[in-house]
N, C-alpha and C. Protein backbone atom coordinates (compact mmCIF):
# COMPACT_ATOMS: atom_id res chain seq x y z
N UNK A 1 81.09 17.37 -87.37
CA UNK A 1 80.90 17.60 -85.96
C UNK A 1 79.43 17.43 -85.63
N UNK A 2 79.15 16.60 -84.21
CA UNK A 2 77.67 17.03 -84.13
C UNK A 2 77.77 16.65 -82.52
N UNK A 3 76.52 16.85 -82.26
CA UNK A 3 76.33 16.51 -80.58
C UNK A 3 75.16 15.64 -80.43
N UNK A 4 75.12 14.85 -79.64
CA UNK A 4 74.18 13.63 -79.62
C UNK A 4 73.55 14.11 -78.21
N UNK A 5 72.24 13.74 -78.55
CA UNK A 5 71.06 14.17 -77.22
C UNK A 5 70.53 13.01 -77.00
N UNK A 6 70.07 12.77 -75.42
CA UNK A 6 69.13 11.76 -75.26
C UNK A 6 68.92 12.09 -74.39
N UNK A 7 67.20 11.54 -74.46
CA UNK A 7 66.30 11.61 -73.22
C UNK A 7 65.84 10.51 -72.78
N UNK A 8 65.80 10.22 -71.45
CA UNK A 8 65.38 9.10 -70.46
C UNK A 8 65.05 9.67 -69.30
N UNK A 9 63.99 8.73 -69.07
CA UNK A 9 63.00 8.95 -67.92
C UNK A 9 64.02 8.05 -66.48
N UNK A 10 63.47 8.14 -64.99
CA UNK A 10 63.83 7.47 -64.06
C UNK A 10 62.75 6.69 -63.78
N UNK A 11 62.86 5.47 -62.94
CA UNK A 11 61.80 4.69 -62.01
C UNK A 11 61.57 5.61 -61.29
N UNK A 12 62.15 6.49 -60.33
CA UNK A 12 61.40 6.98 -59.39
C UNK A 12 60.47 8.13 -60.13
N UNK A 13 60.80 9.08 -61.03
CA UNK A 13 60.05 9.82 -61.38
C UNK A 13 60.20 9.85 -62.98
N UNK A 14 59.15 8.57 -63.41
CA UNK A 14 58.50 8.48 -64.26
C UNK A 14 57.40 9.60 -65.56
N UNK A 15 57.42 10.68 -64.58
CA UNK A 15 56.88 11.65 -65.50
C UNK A 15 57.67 12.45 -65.77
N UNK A 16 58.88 12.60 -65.25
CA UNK A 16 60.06 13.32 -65.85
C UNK A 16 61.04 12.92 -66.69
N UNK A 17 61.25 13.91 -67.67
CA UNK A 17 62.22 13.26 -68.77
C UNK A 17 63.76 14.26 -68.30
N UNK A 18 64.94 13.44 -68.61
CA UNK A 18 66.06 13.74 -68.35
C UNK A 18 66.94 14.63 -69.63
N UNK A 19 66.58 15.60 -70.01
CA UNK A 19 68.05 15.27 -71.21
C UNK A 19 69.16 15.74 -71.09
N UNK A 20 70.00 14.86 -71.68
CA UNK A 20 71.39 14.69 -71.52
C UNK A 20 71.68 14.77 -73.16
N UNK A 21 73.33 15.13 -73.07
CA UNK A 21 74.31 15.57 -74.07
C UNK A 21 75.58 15.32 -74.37
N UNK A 22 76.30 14.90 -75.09
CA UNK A 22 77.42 14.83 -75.00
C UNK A 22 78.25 15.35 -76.74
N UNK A 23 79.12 15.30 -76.87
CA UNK A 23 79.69 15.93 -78.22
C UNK A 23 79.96 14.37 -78.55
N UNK A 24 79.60 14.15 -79.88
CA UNK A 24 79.67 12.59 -80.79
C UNK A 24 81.60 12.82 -80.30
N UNK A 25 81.99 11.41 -80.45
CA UNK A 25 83.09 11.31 -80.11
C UNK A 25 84.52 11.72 -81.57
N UNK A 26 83.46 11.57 -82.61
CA UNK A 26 83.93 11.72 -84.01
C UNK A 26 84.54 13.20 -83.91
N UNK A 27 83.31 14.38 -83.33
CA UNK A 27 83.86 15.69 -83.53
C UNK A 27 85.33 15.40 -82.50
N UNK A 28 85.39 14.91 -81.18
CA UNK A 28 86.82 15.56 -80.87
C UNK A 28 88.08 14.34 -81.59
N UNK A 29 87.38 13.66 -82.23
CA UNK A 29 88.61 12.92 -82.79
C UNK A 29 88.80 14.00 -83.72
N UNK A 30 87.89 14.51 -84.74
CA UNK A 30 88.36 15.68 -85.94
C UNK A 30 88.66 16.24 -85.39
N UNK A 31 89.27 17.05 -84.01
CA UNK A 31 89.76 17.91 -83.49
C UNK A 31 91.23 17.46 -83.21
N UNK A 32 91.16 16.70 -83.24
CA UNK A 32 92.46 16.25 -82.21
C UNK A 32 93.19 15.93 -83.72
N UNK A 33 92.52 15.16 -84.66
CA UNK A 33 93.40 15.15 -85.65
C UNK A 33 93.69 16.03 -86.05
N UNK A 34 93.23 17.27 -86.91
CA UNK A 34 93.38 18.35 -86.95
C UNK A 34 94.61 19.33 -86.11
N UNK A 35 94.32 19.10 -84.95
CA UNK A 35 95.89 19.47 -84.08
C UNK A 35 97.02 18.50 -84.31
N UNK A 36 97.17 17.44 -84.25
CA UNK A 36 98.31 16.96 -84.95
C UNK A 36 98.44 16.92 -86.22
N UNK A 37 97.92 17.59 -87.40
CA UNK A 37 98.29 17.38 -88.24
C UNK A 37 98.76 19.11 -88.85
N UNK A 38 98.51 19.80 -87.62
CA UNK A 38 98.59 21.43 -87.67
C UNK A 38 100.72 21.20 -87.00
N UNK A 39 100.49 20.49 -85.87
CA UNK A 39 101.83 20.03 -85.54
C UNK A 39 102.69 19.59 -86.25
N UNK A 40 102.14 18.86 -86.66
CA UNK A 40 103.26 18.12 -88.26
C UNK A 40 103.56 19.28 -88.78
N UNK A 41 102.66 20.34 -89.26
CA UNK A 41 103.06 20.92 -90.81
C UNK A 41 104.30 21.91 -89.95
N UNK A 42 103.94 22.05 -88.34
CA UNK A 42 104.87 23.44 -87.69
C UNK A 42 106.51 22.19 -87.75
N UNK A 43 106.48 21.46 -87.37
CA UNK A 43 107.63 20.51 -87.50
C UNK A 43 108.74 20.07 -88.83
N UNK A 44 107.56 20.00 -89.93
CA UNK A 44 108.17 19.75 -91.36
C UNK A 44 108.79 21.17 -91.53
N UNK A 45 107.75 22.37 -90.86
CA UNK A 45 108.32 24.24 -91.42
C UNK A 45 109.43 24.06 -90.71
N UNK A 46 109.34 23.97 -89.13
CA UNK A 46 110.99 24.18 -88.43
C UNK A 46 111.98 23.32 -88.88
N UNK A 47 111.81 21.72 -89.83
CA UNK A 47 113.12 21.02 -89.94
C UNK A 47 113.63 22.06 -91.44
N UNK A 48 112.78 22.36 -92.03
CA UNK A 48 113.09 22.58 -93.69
C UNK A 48 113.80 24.26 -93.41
N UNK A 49 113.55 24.80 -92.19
CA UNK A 49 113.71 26.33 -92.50
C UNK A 49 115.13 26.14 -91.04
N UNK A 50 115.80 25.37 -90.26
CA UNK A 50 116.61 25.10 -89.84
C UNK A 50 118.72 25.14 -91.03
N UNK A 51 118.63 25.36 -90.46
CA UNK A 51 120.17 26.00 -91.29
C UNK A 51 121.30 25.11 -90.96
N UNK A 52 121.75 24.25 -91.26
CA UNK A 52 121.60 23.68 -92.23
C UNK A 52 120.12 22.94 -92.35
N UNK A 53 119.20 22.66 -93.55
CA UNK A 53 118.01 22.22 -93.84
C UNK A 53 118.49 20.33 -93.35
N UNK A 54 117.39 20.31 -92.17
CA UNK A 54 117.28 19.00 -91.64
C UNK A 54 116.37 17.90 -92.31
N UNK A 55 117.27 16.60 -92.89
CA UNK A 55 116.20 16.02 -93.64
C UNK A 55 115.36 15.07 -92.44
N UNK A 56 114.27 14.56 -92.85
CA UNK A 56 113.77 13.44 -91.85
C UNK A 56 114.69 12.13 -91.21
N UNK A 57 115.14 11.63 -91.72
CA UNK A 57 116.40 10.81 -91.29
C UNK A 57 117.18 11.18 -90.58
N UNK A 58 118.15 12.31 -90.49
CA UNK A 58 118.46 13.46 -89.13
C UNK A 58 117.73 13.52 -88.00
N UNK A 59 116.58 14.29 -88.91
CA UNK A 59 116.20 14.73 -87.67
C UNK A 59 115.47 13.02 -86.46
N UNK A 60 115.29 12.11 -87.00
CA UNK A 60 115.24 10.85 -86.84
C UNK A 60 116.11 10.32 -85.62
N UNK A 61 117.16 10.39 -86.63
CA UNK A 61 118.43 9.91 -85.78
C UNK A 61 118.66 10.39 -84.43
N UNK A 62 118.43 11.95 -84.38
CA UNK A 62 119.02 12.66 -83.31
C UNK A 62 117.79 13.00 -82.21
N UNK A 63 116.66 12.10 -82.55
CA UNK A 63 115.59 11.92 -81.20
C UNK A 63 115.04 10.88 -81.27
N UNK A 64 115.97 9.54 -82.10
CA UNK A 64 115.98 8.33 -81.40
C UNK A 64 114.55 7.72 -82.14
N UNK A 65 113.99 8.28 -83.07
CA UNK A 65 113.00 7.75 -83.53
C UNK A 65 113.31 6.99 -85.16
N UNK A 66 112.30 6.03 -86.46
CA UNK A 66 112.64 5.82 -87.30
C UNK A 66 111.83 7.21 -88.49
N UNK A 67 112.62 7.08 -89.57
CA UNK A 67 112.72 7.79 -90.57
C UNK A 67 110.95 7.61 -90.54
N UNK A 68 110.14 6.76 -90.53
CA UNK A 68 109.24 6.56 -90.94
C UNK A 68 107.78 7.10 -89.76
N UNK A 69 108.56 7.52 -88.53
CA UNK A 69 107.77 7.87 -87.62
C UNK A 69 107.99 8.77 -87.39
N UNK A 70 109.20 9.69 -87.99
CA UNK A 70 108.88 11.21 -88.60
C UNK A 70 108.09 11.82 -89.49
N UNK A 71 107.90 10.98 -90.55
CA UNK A 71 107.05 10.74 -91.67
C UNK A 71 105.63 11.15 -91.20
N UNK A 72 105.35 10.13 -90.39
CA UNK A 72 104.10 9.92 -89.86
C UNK A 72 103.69 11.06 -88.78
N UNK A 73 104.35 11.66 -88.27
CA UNK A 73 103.89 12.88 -86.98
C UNK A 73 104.16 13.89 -88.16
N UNK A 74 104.88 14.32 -88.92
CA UNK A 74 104.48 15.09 -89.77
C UNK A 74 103.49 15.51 -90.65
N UNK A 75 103.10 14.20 -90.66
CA UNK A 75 101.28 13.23 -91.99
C UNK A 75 100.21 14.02 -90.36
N UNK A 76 100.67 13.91 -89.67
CA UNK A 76 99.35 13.85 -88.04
C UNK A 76 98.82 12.37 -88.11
N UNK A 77 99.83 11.61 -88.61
CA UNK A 77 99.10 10.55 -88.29
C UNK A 77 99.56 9.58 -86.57
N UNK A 78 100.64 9.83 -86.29
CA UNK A 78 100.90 9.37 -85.17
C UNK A 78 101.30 10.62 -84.12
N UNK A 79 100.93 10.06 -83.24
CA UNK A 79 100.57 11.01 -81.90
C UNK A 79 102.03 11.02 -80.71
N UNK A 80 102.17 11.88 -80.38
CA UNK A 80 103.80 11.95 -79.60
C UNK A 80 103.92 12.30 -78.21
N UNK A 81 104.47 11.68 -77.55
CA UNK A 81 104.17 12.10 -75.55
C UNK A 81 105.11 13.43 -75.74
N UNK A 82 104.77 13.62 -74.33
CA UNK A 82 105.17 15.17 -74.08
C UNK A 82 106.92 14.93 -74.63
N UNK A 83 107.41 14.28 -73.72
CA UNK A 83 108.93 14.10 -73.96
C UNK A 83 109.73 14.06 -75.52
N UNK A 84 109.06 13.41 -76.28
CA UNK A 84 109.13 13.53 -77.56
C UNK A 84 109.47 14.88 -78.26
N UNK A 85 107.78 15.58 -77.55
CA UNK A 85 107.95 16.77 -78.24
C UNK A 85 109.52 17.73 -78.03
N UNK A 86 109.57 17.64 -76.51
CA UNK A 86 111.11 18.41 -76.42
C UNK A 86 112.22 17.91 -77.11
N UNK A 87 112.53 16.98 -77.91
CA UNK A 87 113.32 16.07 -78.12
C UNK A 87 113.43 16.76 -79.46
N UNK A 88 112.39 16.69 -80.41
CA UNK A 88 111.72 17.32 -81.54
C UNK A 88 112.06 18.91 -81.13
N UNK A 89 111.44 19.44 -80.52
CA UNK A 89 112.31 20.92 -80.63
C UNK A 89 113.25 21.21 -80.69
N UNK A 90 114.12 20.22 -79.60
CA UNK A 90 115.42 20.58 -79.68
C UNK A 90 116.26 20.77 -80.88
N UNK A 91 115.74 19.44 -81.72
CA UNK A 91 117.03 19.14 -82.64
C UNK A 91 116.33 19.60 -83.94
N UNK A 92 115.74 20.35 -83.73
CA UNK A 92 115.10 22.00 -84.80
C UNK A 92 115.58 23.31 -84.12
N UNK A 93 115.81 23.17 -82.96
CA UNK A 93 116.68 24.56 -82.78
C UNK A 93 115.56 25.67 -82.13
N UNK A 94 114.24 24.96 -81.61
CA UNK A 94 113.35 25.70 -80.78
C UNK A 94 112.72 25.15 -79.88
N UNK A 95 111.83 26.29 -78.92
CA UNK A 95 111.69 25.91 -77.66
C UNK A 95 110.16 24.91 -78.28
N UNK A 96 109.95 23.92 -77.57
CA UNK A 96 108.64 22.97 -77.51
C UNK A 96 107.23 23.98 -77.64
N UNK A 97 107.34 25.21 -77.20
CA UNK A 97 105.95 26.18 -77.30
C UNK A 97 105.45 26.33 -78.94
N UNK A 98 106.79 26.83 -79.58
CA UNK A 98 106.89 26.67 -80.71
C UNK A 98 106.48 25.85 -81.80
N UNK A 99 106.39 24.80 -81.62
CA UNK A 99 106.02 24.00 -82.07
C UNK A 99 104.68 23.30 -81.93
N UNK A 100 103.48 24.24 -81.21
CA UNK A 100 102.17 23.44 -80.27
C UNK A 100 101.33 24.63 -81.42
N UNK A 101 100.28 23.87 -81.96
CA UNK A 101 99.31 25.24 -82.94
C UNK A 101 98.92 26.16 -81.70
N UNK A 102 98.73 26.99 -82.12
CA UNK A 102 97.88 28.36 -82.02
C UNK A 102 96.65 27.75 -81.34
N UNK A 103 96.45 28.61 -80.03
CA UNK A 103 95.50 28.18 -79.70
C UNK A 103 93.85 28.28 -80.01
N UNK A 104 93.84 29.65 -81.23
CA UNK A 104 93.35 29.65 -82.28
C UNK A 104 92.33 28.90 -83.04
N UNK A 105 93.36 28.22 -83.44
CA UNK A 105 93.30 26.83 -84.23
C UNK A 105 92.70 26.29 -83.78
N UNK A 106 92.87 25.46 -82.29
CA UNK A 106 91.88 24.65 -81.67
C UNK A 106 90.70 25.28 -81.14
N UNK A 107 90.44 26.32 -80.93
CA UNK A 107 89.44 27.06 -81.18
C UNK A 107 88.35 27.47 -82.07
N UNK A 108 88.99 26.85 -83.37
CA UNK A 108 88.12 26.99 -84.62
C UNK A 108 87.04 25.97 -84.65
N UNK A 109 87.02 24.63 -84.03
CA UNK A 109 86.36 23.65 -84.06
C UNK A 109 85.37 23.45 -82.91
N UNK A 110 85.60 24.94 -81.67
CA UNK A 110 84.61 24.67 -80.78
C UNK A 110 83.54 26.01 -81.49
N UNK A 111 83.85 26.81 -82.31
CA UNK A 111 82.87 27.35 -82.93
C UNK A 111 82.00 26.80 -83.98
N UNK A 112 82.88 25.64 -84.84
CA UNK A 112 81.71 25.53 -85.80
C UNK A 112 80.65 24.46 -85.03
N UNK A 113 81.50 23.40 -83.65
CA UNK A 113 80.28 22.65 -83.10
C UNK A 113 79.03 24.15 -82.36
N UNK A 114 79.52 25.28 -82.00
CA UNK A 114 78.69 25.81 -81.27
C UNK A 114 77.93 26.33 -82.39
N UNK A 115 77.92 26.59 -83.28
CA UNK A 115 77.12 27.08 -84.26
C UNK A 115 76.02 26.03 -84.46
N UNK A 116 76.15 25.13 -85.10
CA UNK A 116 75.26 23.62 -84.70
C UNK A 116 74.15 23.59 -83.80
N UNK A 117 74.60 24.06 -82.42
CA UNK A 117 73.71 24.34 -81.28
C UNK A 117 72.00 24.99 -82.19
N UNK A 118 72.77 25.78 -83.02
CA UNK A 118 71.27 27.18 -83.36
C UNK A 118 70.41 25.93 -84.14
N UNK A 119 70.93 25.01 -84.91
CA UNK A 119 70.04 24.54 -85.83
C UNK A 119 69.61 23.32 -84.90
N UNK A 120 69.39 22.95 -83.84
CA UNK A 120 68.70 22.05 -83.02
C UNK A 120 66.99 22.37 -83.27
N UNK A 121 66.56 21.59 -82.68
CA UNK A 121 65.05 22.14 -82.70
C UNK A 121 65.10 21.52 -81.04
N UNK A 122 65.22 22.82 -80.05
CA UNK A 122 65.51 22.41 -78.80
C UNK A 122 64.65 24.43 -77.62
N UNK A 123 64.37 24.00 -77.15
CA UNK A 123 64.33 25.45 -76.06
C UNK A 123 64.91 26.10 -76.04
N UNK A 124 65.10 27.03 -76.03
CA UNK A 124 66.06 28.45 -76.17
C UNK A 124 67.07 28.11 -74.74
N UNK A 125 66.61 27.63 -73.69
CA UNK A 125 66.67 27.41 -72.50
C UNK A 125 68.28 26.04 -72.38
N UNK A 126 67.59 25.25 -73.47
CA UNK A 126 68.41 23.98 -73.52
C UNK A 126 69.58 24.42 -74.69
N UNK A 127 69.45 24.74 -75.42
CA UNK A 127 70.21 26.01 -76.55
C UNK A 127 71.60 26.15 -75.62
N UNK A 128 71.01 27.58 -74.62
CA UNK A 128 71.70 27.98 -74.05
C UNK A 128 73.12 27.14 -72.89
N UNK A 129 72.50 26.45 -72.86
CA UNK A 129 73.27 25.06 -71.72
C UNK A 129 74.26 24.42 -72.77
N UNK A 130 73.74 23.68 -73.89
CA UNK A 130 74.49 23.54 -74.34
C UNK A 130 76.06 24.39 -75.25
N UNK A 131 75.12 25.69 -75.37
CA UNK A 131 76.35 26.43 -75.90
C UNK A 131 77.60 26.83 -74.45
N UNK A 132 76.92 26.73 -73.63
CA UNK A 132 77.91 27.05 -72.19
C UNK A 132 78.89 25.85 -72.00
N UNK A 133 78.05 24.80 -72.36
CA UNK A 133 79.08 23.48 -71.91
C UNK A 133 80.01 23.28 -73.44
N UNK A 134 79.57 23.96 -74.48
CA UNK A 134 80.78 23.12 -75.73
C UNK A 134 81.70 24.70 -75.39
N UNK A 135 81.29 26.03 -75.60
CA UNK A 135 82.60 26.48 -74.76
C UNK A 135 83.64 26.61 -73.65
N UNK A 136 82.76 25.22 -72.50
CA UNK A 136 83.39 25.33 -71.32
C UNK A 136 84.38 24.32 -72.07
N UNK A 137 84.30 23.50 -72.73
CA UNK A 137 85.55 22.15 -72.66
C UNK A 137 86.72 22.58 -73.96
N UNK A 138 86.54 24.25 -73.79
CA UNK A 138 87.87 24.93 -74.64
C UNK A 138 88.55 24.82 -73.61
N UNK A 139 90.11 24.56 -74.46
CA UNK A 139 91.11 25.29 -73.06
C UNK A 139 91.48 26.65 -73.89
N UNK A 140 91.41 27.49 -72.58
CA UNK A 140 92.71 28.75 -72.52
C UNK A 140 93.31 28.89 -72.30
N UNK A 141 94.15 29.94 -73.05
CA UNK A 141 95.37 29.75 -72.94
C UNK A 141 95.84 31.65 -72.97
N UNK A 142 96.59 31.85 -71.97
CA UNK A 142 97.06 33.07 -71.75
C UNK A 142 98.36 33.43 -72.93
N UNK A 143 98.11 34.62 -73.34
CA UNK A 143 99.04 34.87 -74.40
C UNK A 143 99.59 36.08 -73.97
């Protein structure tokens, strides 16, 4: 994870420097993978702990997808629209909430980027801004 800074000046005011921030695009891809691959493992738990035990090919069949692109959302390697997901709950025998990580989880990755923040060599001032903006782009979630 890291966050990328840059500073640039304007034509009109040349003695002022701008800085700007953004989170490297790498950290929210490790995030995002990380959540689908937290999804997979809740998907492989609900087909295997389903009564009768649902193999991938089933569970395949009965939301219209191939054996191999069950495979793969289970791996977190392929990514699934909303509709999917209900499709996938269903034919595990739970509601779609069930099956979404902990919001937790996605939470774990806006702490270790905010931790990062301390080891900048930046103003206490600019510190602070940035730790406001990598916890503003958490979502919450009411429990």
């Amino acid at each position: 994870m890291s966050i990328c800074l840059t500073e640039r000046t304007t034509e009109r005011h040349p003695g002022s420097a701008k800085l700007t921030f953004r989170v490297v695009a790498g950290t929210k891809m490790r995030s995002v993978e990380s959540f689908y691959k937290e999804f997979g493992r809740l998907l492989r738990d609900a087909r295997g702990r389903a009564d009768p035990r649902i193999t991938q090919k089933q569970l395949a069949d009965r939301v219209g997808l191939s054996r191999t692109s069950i495979t793969n959302i289970e791996l977190g390697k392929q990514h699934i629209p909303l509709h999917v997901l209900f499709a996938l709950a269903g034919a595990v025998g739970l509601k779609p909430s069930e099956l979404l990580p902990d919001h937790r989880f996605v939470s774990a990755s806006a702490a270790a980027l905010a931790s990062q923040v301390d080891q900048l060599q930046l103003s206490s001032t600019t510190k602070e801004l940035l730790r406001r903006n990598v916890s503003a782009e958490q979502p919450t979630r009411k429990t």
